[in-house]
N, C-alpha and C. Protein backbone atom coordinates (compact mmCIF):
# COMPACT_ATOMS: atom_id res chain seq x y z
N UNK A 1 15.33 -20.76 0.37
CA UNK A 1 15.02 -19.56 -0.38
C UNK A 1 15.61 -18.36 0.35
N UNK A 2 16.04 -17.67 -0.34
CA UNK A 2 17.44 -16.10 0.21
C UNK A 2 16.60 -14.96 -0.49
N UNK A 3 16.33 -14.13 0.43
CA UNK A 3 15.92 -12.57 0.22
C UNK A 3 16.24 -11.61 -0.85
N UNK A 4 16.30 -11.65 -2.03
CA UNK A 4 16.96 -10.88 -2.92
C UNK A 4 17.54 -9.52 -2.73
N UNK A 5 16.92 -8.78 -1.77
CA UNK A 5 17.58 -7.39 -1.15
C UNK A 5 17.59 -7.63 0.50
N UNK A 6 18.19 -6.88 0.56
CA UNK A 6 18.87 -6.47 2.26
C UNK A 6 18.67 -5.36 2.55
N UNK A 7 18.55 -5.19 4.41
CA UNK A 7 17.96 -4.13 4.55
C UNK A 7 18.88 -2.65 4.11
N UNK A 8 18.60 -1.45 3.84
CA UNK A 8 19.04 -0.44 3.01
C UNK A 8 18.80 -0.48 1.54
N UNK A 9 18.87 -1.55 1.32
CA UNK A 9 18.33 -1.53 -0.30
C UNK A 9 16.83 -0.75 -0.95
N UNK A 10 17.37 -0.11 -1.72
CA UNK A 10 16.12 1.08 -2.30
C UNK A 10 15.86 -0.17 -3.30
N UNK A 11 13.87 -0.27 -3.37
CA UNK A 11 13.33 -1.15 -4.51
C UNK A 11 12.59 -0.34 -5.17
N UNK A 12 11.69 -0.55 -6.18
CA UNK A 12 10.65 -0.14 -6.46
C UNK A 12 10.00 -0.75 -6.48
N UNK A 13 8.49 -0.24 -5.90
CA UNK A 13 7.32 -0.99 -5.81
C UNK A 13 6.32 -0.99 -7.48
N UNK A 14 6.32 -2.21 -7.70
CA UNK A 14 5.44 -2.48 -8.95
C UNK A 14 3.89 -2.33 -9.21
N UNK A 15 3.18 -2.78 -8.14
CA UNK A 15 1.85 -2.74 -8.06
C UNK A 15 1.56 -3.34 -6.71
N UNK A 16 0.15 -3.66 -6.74
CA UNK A 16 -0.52 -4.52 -5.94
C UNK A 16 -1.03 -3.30 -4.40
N UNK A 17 -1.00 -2.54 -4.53
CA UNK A 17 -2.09 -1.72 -3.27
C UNK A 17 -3.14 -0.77 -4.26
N UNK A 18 -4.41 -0.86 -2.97
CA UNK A 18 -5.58 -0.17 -3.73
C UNK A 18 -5.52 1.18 -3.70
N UNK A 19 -4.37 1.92 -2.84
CA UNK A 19 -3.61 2.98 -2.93
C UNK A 19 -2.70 3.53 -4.13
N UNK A 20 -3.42 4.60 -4.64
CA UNK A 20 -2.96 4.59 -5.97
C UNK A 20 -1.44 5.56 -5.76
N UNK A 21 -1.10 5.67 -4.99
CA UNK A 21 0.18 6.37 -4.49
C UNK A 21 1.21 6.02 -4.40
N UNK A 22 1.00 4.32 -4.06
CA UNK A 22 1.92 3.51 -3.17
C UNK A 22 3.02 3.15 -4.30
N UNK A 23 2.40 2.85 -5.93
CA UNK A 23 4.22 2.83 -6.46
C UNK A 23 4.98 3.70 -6.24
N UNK A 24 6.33 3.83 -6.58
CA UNK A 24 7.20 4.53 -6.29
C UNK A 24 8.63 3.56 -5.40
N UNK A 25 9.61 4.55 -4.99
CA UNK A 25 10.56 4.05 -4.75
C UNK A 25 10.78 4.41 -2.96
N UNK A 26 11.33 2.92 -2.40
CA UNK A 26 10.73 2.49 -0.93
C UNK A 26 12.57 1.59 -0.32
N UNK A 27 12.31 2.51 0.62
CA UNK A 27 13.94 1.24 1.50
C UNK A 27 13.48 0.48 2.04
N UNK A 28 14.40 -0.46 2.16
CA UNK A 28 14.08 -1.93 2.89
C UNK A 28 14.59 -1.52 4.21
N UNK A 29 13.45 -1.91 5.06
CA UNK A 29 13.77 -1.64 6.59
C UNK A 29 14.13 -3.24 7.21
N UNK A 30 13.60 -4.07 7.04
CA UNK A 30 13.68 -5.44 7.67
C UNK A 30 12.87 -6.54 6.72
N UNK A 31 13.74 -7.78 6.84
CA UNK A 31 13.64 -9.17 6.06
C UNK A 31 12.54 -9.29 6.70
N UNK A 32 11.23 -10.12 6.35
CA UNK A 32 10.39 -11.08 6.96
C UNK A 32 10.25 -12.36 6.43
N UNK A 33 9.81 -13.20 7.25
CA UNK A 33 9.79 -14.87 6.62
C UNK A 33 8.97 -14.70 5.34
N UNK A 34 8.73 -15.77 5.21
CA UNK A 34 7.87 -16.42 3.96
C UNK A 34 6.70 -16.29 4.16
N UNK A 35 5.87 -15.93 3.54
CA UNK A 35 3.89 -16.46 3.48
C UNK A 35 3.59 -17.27 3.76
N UNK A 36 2.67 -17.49 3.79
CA UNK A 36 1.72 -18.88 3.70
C UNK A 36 2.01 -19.21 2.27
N UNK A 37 2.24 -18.93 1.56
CA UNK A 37 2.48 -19.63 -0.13
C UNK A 37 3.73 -19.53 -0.29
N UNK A 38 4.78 -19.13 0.59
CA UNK A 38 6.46 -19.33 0.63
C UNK A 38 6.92 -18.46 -0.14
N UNK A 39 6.68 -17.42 -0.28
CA UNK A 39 6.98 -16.23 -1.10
C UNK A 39 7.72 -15.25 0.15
N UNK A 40 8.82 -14.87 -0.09
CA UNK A 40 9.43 -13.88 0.98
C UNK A 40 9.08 -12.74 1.48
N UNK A 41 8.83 -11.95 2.20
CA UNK A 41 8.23 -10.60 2.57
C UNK A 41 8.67 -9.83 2.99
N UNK A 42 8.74 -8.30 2.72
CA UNK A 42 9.85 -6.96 3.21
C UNK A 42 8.94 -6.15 4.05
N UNK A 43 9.55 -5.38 5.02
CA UNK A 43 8.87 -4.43 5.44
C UNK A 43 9.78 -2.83 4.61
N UNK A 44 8.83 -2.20 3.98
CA UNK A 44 9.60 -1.54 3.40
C UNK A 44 9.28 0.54 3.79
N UNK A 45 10.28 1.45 3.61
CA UNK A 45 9.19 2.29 3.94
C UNK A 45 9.67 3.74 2.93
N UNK A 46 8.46 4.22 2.64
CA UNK A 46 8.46 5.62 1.79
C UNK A 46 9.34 6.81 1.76
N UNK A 47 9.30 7.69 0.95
CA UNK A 47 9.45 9.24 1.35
C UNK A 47 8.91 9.69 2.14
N UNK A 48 7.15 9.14 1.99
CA UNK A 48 6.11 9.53 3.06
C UNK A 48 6.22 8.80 3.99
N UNK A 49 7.38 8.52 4.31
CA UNK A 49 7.19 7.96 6.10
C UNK A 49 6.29 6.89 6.10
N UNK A 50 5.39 6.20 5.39
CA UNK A 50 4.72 5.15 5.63
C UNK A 50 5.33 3.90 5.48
N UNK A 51 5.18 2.84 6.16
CA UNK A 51 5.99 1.90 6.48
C UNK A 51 4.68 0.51 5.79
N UNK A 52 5.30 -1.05 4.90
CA UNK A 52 4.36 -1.31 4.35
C UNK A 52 5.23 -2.56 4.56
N UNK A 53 4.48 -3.65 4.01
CA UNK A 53 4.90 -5.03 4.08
C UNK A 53 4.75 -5.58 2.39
N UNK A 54 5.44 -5.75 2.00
CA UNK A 54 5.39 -6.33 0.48
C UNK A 54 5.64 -8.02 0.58
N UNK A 55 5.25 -8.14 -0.64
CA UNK A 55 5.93 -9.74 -0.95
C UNK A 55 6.95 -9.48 -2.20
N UNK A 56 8.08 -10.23 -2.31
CA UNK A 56 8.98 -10.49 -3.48
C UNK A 56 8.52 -9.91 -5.06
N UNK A 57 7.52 -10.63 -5.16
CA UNK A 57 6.60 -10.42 -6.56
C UNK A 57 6.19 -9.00 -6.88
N UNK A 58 5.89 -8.38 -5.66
CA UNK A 58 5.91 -6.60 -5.89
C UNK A 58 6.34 -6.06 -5.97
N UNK A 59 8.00 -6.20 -6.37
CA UNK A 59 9.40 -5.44 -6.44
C UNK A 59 9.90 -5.66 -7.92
N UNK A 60 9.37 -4.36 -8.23
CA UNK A 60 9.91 -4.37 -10.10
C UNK A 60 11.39 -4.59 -10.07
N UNK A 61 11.68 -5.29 -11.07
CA UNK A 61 13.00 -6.01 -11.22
C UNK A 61 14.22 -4.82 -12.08
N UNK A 62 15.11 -4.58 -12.26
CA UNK A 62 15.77 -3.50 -12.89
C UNK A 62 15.02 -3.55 -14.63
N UNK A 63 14.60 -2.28 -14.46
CA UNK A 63 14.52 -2.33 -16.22
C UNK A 63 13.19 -3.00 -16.63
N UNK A 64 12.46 -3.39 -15.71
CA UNK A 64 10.93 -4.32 -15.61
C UNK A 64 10.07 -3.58 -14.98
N UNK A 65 8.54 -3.17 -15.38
CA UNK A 65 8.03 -2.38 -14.68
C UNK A 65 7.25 -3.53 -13.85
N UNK A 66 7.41 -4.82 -14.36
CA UNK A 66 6.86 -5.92 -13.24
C UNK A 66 5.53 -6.04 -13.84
N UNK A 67 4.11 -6.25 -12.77
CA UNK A 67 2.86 -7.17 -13.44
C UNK A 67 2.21 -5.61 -13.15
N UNK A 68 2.69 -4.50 -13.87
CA UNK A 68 2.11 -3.14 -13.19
C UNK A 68 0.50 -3.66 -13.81
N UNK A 69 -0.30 -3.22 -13.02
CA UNK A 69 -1.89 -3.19 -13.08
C UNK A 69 -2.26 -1.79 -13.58
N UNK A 70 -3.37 -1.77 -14.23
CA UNK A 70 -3.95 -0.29 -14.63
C UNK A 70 -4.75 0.39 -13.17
N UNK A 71 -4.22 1.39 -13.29
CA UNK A 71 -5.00 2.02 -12.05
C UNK A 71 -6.32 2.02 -11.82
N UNK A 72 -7.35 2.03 -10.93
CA UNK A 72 -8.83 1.89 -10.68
C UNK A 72 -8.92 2.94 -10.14
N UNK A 73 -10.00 3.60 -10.64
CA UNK A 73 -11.08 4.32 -9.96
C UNK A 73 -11.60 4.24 -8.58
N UNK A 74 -11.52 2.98 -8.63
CA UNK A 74 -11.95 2.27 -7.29
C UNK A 74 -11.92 2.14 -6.47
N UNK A 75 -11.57 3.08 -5.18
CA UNK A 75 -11.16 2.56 -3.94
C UNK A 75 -11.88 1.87 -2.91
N UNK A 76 -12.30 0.69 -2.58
CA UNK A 76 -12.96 0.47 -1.39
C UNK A 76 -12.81 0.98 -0.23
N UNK A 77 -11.57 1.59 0.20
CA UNK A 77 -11.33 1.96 1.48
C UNK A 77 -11.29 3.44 1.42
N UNK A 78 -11.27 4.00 0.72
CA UNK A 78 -11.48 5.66 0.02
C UNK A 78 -12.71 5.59 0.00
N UNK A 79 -13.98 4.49 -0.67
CA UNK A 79 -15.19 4.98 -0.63
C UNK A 79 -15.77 4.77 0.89
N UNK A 80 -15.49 3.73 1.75
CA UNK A 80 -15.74 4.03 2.60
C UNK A 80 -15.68 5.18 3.53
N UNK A 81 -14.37 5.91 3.89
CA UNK A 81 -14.48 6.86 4.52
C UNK A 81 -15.28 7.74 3.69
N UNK A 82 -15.40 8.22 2.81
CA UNK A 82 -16.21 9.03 1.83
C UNK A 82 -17.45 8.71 2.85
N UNK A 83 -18.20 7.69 2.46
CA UNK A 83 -19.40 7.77 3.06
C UNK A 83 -19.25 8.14 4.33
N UNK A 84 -18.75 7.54 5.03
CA UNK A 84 -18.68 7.76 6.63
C UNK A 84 -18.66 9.65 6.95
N UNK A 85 -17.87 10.25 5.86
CA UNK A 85 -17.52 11.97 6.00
C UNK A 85 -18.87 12.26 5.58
N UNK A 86 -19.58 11.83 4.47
CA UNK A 86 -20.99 12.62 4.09
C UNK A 86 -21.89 12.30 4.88
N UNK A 87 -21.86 11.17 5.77
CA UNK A 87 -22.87 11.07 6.55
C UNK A 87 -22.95 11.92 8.22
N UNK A 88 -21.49 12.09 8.23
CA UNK A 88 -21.42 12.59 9.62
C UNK A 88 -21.65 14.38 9.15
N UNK A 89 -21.54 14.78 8.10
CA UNK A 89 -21.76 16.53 7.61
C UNK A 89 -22.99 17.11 7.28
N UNK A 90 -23.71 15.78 7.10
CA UNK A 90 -25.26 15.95 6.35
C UNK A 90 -25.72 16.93 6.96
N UNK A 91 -26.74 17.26 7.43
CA UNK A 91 -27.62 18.21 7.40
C UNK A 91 -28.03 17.88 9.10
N UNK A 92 -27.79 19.46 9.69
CA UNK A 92 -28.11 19.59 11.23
C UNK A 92 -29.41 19.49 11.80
N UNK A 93 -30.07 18.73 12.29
CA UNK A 93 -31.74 18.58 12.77
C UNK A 93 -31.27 19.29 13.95
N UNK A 94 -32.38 20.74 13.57
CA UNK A 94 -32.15 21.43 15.40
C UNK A 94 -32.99 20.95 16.08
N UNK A 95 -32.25 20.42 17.13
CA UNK A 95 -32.86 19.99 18.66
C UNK A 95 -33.75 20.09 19.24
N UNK A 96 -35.27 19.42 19.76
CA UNK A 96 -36.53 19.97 20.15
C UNK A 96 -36.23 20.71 21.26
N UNK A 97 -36.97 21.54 21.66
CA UNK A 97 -36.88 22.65 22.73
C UNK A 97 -37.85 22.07 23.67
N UNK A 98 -37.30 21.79 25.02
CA UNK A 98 -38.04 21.40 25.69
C UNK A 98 -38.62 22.77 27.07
């Protein structure tokens, strides 16, 4: 099995992060092997400088927007820090005076 792009190649990303940001268009920085399910893997990276690891299947094909998913509301990792920020802002208990 052969890599369909090489590194420099601009893809677009189709779906699959709980980051609702992350489609858009990404260069290929470096080939990686196969998965555990033998599917090929890119390290690929943004406008925003963020650098990401895809598999094959997440690279909309020319003219294909691919298995695009409807966006969620949802973030698990967005609601977490959420909580973590409201809990650390809550409300100041002043200090007993000793």
């Amino acid at each position: 099995m052969t890599h369909r792009h090489i590194v420099g190649h601009d893809v677009r990303l189709a779906y699959g992060f709980f980051d609702r940001d992350a489609v858009g268009t990404y260069s290929v920085t470096r080939l990686l092997p196969a998965a555990r399910d033998g599917e090929l893997q890119y390290r690929i990276i943004g406008e925003d400088c963020r650098e990401r690891v895809i598999s094959e299947s997440q690279i909309a094909r020319d003219g294909f927007a691919g298995h695009r998913r409807p966006r969620s509301l949802y973030n698990p990792i967005t609601e977490m820090f959420d909580r973590l920020n409201r809990a650390a802002s809550g409300p100041l208990k002043p200090e007993p005076i000793s």
